[in-house]
C-alpha atoms as a PDB file:
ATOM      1  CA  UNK A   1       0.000   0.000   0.000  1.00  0.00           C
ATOM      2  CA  UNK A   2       2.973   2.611   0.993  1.00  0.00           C
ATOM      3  CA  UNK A   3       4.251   1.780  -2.441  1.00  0.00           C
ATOM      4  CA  UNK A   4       0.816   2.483  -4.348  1.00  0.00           C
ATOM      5  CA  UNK A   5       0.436   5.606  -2.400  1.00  0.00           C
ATOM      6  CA  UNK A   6       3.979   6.599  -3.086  1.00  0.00           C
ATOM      7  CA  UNK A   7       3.204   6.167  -6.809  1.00  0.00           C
ATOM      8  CA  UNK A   8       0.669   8.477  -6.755  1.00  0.00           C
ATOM      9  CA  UNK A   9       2.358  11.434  -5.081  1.00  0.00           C
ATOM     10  CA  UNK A  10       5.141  10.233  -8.038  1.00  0.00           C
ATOM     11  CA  UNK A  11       2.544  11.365 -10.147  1.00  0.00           C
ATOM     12  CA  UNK A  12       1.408  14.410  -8.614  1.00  0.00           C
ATOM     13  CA  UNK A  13       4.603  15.915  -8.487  1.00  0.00           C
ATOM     14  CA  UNK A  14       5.083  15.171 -12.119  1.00  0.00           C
ATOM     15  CA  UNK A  15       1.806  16.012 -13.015  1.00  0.00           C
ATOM     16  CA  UNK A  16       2.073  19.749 -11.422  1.00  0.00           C
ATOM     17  CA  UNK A  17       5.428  20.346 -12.482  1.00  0.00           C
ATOM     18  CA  UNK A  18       4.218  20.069 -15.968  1.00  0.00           C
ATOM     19  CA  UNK A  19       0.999  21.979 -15.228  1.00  0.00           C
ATOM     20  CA  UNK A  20       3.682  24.822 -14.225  1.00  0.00           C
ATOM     21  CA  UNK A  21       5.692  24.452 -17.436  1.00  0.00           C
ATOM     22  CA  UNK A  22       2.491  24.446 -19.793  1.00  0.00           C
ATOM     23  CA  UNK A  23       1.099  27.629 -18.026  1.00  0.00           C
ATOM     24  CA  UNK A  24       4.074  29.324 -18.651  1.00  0.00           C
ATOM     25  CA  UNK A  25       3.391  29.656 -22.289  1.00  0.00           C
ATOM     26  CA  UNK A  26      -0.437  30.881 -21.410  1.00  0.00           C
ATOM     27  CA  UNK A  27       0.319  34.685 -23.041  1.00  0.00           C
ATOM     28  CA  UNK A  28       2.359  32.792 -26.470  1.00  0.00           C
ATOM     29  CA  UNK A  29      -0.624  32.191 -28.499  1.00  0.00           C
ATOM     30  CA  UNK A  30      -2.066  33.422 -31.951  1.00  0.00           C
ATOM     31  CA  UNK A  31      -5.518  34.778 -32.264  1.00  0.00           C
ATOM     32  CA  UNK A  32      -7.770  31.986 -33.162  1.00  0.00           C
ATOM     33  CA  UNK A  33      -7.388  28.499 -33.767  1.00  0.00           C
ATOM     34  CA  UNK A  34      -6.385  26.104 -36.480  1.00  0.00           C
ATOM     35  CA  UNK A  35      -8.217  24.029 -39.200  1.00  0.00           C
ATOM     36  CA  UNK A  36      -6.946  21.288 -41.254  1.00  0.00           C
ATOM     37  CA  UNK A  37      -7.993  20.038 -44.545  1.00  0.00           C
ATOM     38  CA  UNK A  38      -6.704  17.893 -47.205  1.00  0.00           C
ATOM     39  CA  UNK A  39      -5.968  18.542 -50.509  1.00  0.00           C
ATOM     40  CA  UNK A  40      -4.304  15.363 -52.615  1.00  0.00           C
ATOM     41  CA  UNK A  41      -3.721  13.883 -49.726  1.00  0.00           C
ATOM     42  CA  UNK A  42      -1.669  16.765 -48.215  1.00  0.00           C
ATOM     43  CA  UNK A  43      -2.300  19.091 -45.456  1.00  0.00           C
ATOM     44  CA  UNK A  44      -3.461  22.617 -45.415  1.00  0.00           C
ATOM     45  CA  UNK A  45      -4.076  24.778 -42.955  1.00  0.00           C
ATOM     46  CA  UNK A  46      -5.986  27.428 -42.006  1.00  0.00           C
ATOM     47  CA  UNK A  47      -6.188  30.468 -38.967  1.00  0.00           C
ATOM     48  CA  UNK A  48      -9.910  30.495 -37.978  1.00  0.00           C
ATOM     49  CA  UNK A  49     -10.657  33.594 -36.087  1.00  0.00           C
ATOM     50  CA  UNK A  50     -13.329  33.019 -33.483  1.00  0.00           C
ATOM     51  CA  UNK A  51     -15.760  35.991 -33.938  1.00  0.00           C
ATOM     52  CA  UNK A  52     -16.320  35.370 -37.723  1.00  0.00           C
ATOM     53  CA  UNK A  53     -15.601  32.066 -38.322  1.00  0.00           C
ATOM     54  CA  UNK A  54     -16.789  32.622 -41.910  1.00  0.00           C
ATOM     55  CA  UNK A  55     -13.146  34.399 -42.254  1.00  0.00           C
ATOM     56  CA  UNK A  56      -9.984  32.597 -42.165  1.00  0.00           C
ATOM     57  CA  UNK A  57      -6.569  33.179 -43.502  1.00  0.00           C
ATOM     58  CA  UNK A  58      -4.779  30.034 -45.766  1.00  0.00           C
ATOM     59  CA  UNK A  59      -1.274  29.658 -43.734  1.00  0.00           C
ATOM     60  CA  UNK A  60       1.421  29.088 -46.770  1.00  0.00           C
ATOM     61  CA  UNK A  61       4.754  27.238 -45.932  1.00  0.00           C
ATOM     62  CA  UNK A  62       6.572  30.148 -44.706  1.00  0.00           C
ATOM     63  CA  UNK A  63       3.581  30.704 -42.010  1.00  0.00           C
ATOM     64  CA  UNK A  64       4.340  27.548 -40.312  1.00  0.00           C
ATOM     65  CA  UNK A  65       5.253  28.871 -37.169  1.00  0.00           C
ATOM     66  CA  UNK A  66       1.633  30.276 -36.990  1.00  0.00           C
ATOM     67  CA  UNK A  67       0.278  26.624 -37.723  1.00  0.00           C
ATOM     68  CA  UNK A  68       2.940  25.022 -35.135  1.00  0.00           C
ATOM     69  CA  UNK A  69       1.682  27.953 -32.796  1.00  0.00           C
ATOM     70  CA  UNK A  70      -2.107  27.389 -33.214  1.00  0.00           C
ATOM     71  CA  UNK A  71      -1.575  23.607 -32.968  1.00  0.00           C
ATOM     72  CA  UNK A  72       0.270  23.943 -29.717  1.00  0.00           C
ATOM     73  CA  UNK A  73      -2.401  26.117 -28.501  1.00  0.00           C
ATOM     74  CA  UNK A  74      -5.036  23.582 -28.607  1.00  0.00           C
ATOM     75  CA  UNK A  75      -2.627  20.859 -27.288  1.00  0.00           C
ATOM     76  CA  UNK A  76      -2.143  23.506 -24.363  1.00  0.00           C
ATOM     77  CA  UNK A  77      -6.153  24.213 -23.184  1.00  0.00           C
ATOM     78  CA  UNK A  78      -6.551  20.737 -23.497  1.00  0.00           C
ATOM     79  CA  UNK A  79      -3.261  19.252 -21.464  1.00  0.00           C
ATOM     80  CA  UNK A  80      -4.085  21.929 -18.544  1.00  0.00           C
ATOM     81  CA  UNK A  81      -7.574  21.153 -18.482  1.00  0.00           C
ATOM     82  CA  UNK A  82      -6.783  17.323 -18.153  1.00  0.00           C
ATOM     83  CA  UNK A  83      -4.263  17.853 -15.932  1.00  0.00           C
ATOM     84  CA  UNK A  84      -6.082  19.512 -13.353  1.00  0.00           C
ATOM     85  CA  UNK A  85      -8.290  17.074 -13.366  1.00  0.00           C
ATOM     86  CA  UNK A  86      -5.970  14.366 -13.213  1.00  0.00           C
ATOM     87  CA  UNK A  87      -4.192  15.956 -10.173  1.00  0.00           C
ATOM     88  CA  UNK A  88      -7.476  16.541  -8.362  1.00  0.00           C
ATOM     89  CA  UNK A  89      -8.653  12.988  -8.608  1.00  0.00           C
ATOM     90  CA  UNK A  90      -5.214  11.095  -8.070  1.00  0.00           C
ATOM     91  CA  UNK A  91      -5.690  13.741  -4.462  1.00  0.00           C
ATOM     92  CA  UNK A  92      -8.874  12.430  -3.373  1.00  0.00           C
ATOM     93  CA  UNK A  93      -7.528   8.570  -4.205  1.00  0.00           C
ATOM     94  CA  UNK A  94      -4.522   9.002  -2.175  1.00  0.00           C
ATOM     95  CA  UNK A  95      -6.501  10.396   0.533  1.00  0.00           C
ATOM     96  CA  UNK A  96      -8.874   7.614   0.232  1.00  0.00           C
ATOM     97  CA  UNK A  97      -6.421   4.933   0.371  1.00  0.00           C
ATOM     98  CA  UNK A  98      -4.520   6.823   2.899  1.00  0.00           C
ATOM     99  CA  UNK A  99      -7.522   6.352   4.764  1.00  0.00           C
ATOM    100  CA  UNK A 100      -8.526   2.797   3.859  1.00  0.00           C
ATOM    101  CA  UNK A 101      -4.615   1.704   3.963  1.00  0.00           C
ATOM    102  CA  UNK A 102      -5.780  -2.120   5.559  1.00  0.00           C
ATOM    103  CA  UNK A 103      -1.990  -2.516   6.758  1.00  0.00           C
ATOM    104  CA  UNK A 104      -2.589   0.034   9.466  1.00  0.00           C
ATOM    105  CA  UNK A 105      -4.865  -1.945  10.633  1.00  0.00           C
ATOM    106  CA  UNK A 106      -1.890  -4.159  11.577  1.00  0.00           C
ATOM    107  CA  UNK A 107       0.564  -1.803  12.578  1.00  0.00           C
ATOM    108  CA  UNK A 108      -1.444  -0.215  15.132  1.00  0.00           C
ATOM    109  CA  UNK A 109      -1.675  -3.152  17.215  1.00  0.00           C
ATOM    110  CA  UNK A 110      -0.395  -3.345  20.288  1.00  0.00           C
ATOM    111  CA  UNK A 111       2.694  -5.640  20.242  1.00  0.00           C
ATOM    112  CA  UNK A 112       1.200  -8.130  22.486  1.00  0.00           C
ATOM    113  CA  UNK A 113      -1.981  -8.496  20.379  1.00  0.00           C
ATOM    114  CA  UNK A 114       0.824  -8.675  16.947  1.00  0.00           C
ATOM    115  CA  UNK A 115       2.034 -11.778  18.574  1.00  0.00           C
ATOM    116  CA  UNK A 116      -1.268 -13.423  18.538  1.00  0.00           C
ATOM    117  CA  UNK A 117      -2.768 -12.168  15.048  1.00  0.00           C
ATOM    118  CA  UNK A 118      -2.037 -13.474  11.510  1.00  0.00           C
ATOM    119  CA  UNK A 119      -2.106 -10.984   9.349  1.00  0.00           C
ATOM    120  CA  UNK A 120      -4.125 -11.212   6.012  1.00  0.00           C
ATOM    121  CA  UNK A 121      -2.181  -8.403   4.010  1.00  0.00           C
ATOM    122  CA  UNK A 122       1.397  -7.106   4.976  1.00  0.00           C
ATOM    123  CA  UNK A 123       3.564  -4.320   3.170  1.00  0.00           C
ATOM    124  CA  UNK A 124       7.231  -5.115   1.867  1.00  0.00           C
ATOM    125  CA  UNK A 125       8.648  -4.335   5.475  1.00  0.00           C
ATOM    126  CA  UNK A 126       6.714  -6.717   6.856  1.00  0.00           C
ATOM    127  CA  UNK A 127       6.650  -9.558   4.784  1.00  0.00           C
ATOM    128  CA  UNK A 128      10.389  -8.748   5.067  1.00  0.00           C
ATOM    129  CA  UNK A 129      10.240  -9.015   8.714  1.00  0.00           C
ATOM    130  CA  UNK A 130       8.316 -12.283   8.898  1.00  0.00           C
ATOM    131  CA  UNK A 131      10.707 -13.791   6.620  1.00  0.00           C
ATOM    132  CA  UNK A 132      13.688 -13.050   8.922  1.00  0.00           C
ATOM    133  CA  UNK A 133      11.964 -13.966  11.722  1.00  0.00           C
ATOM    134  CA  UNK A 134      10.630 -17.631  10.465  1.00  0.00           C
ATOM    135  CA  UNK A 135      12.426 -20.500  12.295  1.00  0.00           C
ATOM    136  CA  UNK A 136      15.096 -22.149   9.502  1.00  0.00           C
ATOM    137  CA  UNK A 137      16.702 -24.995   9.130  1.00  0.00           C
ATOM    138  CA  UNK A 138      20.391 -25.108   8.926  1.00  0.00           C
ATOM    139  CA  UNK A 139      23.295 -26.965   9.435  1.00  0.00           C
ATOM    140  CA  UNK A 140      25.929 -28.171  12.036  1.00  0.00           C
ATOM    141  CA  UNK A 141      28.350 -29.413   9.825  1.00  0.00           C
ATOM    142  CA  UNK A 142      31.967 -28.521  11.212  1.00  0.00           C
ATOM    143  CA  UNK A 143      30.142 -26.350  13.751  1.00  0.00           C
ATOM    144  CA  UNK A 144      33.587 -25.240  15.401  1.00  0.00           C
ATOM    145  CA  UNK A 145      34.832 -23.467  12.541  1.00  0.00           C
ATOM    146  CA  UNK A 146      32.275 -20.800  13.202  1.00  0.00           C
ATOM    147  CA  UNK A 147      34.689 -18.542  14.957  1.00  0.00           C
ATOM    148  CA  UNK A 148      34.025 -14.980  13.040  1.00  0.00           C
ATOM    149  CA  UNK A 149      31.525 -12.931  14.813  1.00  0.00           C
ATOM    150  CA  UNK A 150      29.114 -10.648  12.809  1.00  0.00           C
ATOM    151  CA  UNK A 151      27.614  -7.331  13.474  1.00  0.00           C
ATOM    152  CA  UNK A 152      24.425  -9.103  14.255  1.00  0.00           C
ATOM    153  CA  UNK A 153      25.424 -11.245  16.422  1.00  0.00           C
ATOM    154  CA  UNK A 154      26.099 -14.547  15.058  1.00  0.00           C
ATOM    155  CA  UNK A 155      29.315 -16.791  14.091  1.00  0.00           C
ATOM    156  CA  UNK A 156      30.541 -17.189  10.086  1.00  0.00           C
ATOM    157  CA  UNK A 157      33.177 -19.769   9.329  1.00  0.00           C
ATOM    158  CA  UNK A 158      35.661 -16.963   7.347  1.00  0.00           C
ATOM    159  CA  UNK A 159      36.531 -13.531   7.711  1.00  0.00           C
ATOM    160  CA  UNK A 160      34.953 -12.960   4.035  1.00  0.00           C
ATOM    161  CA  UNK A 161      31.839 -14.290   4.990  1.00  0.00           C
ATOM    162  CA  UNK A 162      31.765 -11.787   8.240  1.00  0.00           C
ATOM    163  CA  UNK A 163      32.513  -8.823   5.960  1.00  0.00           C
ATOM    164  CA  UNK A 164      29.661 -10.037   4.079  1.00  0.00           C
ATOM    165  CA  UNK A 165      27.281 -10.377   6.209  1.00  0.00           C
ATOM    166  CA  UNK A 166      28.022  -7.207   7.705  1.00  0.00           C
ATOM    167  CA  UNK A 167      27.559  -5.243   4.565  1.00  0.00           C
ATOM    168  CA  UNK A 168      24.218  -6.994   4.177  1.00  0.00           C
ATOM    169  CA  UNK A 169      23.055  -5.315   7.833  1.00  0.00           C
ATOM    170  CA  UNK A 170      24.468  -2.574   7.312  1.00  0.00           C
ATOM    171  CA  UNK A 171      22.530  -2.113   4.039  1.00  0.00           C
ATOM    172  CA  UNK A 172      19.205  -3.581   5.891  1.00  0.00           C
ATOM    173  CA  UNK A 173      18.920  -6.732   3.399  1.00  0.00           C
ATOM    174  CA  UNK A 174      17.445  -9.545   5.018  1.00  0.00           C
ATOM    175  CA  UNK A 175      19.577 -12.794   4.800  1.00  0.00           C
ATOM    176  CA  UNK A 176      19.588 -16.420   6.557  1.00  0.00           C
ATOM    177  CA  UNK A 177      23.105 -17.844   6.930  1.00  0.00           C
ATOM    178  CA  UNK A 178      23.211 -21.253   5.882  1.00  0.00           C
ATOM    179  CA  UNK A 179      19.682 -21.700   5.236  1.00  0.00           C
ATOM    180  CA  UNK A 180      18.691 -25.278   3.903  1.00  0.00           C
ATOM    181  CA  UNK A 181      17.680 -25.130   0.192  1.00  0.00           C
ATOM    182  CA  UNK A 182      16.458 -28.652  -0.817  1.00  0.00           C
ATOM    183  CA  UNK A 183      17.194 -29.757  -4.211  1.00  0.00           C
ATOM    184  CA  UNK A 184      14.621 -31.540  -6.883  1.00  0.00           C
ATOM    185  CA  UNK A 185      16.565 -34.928  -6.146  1.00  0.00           C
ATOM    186  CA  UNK A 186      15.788 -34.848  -2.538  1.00  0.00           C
ATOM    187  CA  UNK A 187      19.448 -33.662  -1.378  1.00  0.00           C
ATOM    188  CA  UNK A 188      20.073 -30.579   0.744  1.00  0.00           C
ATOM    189  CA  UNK A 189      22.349 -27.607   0.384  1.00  0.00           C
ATOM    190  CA  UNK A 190      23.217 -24.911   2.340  1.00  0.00           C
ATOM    191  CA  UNK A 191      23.927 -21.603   0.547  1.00  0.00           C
ATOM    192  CA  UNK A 192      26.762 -19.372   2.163  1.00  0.00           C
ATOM    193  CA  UNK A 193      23.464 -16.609   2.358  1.00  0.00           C
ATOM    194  CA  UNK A 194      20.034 -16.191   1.050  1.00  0.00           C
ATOM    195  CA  UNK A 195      18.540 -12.973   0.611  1.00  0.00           C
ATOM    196  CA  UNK A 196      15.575 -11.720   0.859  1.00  0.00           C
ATOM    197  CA  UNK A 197      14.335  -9.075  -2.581  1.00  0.00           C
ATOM    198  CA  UNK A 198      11.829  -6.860  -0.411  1.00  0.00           C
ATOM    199  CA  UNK A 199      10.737  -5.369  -3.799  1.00  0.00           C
ATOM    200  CA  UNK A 200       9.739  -8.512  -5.547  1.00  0.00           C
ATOM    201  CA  UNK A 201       9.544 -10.467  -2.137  1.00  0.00           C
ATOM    202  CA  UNK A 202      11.611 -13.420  -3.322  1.00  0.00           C
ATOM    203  CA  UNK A 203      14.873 -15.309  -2.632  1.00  0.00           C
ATOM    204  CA  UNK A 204      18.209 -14.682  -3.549  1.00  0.00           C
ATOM    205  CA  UNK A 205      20.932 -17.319  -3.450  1.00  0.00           C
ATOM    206  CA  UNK A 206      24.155 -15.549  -2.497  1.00  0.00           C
ATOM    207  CA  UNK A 207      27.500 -18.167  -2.759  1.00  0.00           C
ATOM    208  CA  UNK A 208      31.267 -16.518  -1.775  1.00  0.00           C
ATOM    209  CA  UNK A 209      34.043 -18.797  -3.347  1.00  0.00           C
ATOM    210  CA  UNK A 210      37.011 -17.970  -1.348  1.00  0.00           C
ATOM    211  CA  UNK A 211      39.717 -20.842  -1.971  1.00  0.00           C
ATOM    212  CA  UNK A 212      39.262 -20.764  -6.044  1.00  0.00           C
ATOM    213  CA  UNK A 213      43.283 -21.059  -5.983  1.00  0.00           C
ATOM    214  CA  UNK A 214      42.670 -24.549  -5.015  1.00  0.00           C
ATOM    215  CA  UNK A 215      42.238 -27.248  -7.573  1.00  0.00           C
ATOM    216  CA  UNK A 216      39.547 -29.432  -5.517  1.00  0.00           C
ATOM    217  CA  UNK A 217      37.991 -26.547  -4.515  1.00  0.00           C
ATOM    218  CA  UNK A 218      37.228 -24.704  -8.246  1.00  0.00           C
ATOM    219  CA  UNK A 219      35.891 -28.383  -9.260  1.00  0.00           C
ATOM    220  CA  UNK A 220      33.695 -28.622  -5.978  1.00  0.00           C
ATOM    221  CA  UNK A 221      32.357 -24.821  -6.698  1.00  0.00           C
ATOM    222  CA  UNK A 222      31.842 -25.664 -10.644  1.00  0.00           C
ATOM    223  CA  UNK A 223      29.754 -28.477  -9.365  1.00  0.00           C
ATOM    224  CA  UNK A 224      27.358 -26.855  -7.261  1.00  0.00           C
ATOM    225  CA  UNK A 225      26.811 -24.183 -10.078  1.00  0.00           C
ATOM    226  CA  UNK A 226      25.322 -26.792 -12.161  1.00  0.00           C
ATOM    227  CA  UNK A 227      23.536 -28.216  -9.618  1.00  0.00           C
ATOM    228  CA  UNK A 228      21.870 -24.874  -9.070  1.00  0.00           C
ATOM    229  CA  UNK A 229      21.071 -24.550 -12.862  1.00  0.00           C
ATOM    230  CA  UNK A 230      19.422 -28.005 -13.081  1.00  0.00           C
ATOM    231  CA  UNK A 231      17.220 -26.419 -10.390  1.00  0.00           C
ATOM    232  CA  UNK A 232      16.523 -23.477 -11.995  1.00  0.00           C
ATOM    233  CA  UNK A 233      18.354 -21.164 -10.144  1.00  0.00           C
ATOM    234  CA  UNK A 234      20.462 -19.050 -12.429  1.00  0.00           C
ATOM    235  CA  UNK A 235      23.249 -16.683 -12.055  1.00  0.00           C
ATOM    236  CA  UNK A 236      22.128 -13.129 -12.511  1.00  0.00           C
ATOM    237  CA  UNK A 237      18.455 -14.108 -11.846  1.00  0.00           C
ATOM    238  CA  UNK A 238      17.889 -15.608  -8.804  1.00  0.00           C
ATOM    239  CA  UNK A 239      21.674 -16.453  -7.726  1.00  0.00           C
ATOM    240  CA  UNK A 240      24.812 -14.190  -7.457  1.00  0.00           C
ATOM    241  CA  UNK A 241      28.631 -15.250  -6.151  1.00  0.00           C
ATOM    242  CA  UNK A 242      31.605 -13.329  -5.530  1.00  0.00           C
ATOM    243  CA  UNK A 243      35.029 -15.077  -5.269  1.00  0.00           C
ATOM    244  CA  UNK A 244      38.933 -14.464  -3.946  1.00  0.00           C
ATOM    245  CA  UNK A 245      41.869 -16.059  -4.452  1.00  0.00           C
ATOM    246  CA  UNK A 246      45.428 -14.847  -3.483  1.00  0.00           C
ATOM    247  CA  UNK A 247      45.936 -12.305  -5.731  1.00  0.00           C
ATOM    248  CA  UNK A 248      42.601 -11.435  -5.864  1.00  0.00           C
ATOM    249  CA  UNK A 249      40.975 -10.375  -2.486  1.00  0.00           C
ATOM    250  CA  UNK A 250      38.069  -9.767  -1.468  1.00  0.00           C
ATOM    251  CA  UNK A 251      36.589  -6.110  -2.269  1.00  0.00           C
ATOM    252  CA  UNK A 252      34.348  -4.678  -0.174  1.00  0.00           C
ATOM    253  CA  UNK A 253      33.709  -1.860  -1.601  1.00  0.00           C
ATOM    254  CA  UNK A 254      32.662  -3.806  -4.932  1.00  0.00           C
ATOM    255  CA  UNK A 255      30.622  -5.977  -3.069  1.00  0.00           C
ATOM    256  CA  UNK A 256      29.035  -3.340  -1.675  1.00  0.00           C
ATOM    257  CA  UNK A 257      27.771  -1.399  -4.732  1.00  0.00           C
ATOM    258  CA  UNK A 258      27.060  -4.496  -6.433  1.00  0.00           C
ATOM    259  CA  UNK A 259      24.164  -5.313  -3.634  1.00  0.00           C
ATOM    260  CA  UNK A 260      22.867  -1.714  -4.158  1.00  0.00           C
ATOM    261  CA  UNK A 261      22.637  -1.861  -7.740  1.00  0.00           C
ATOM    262  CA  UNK A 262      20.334  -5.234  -7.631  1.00  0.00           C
ATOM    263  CA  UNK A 263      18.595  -4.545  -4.080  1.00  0.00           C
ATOM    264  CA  UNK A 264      18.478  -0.448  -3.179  1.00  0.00           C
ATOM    265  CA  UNK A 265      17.985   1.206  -6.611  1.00  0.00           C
ATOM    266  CA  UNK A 266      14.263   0.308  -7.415  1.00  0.00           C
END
């Protein structure tokens, strides 16, 4: 709903700055208006003057700033009379749904009553916030290794992976850390981070390759790349991966305005 309403006031803005720029030219007009007629299948035009419409002057080719002026002064009274009316209705409709917004009817809640409601309808932040706050299912495989601690709290198993997951909260994108994605033959993976798209309220699959100087370790990475295309998760679409090796460290900062581009700019 916050998104509806904030395409309307898009709208508004856009449509009065226009209204602004048309009325400017209110004083730039001919006398009278313009007819068009057709003579061997080219057209002709005329300057109708409104108190004797029985008199009108033939505009030849060099009058054509008269005929450009005359058409642009129809185009004018009619864009400013539409426009006014477009403004004043998209008004009353965002003050309607302002009014009507059903997701209010949510967020005023007292916390206590939150807790024990299901909510029918919920906005991006919300759906966003149930979706962080659902119980997962991940693993304890090599549980020990876990040693880097995150800005929200929890244990990674690299220092890449903490700078990570640290750029994700700092940029307020919702992730899981190994979150259990099960495959179409029954088996179970655990993706370095899944995202959440608050925008299009789907999942992101998020892998960081971070040994690809070792031999096993490209071929084990190549691997689970095609396992994630034969289940239709694709890089650029619904997967993305960074990598380091030893001449190549990690970059923050690229990491950083790569998750802006696909998350923060819409």
């Amino acid at each position: 709903m916050k998104k509806l309403i904030s395409i309307l006031e898009e709208r508004i803005y856009a449509d009065k700055q226009a209204l602004s720029l048309a009325k400017r030219d209110n004083d730039k007009f001919c006398e009278g208006y313009l007819r068009v007629s057709f003579y061997n299948r080219r057209p002709r035009f005329y300057q109708v003057f409104p108190n004797d419409k029985s008199t009108e002057r033939y505009l030849k080719k060099n009058d054509i700033k008269i005929a450009k002026n005359l058409a642009q002064k129809k185009y004018h009274a009619d864009f400013i009379k539409h426009c006014e009316n477009e403004i004043n209705y998209l008004e009353k409709v965002k003050k309607k749904i302002s009014k009507m917004n059903l997701n209010l009817l949510y967020d005023n809640l007292s916390d206590v009553r939150k807790s024990l409601v299901n909510p029918y309808i919920l906005d991006k932040e919300q759906s966003a916030m149930k979706w962080q706050n659902k119980k997962i299912q991940t693993t304890d495989f090599l549980e020990e290794n876990k040693v880097y601690e995150t800005k929200r709290g929890e244990l990674v198993r690299s220092k890449s992976e903490a700078i990570i997951a640290d750029i994700l909260y700092e940029l307020d994108i919702p992730y899981h850390y190994e979150k259990a994605l099960f495959l179409k033959n029954g088996e179970v993976r655990f993706p370095d981070f899944t995202l959440y798209n608050k925008e299009t309220g789907t999942e992101i699959y998020f892998e960081h390759f971070g040994l690809l100087d070792e031999r096993d370790y490209l071929k084990a990475s190549l691997k689970k790349l095609d396992e994630y295309q034969k289940n239709n998760i694709f890089l650029g679409k619904n997967l993305i991966f960074t990598f380091e090796t030893d001449q190549h460290p990690l970059n923050s900062k690229v990491i950083k305005k790569m998750l802006k581009e696909l998350f923060l700019m819409n």
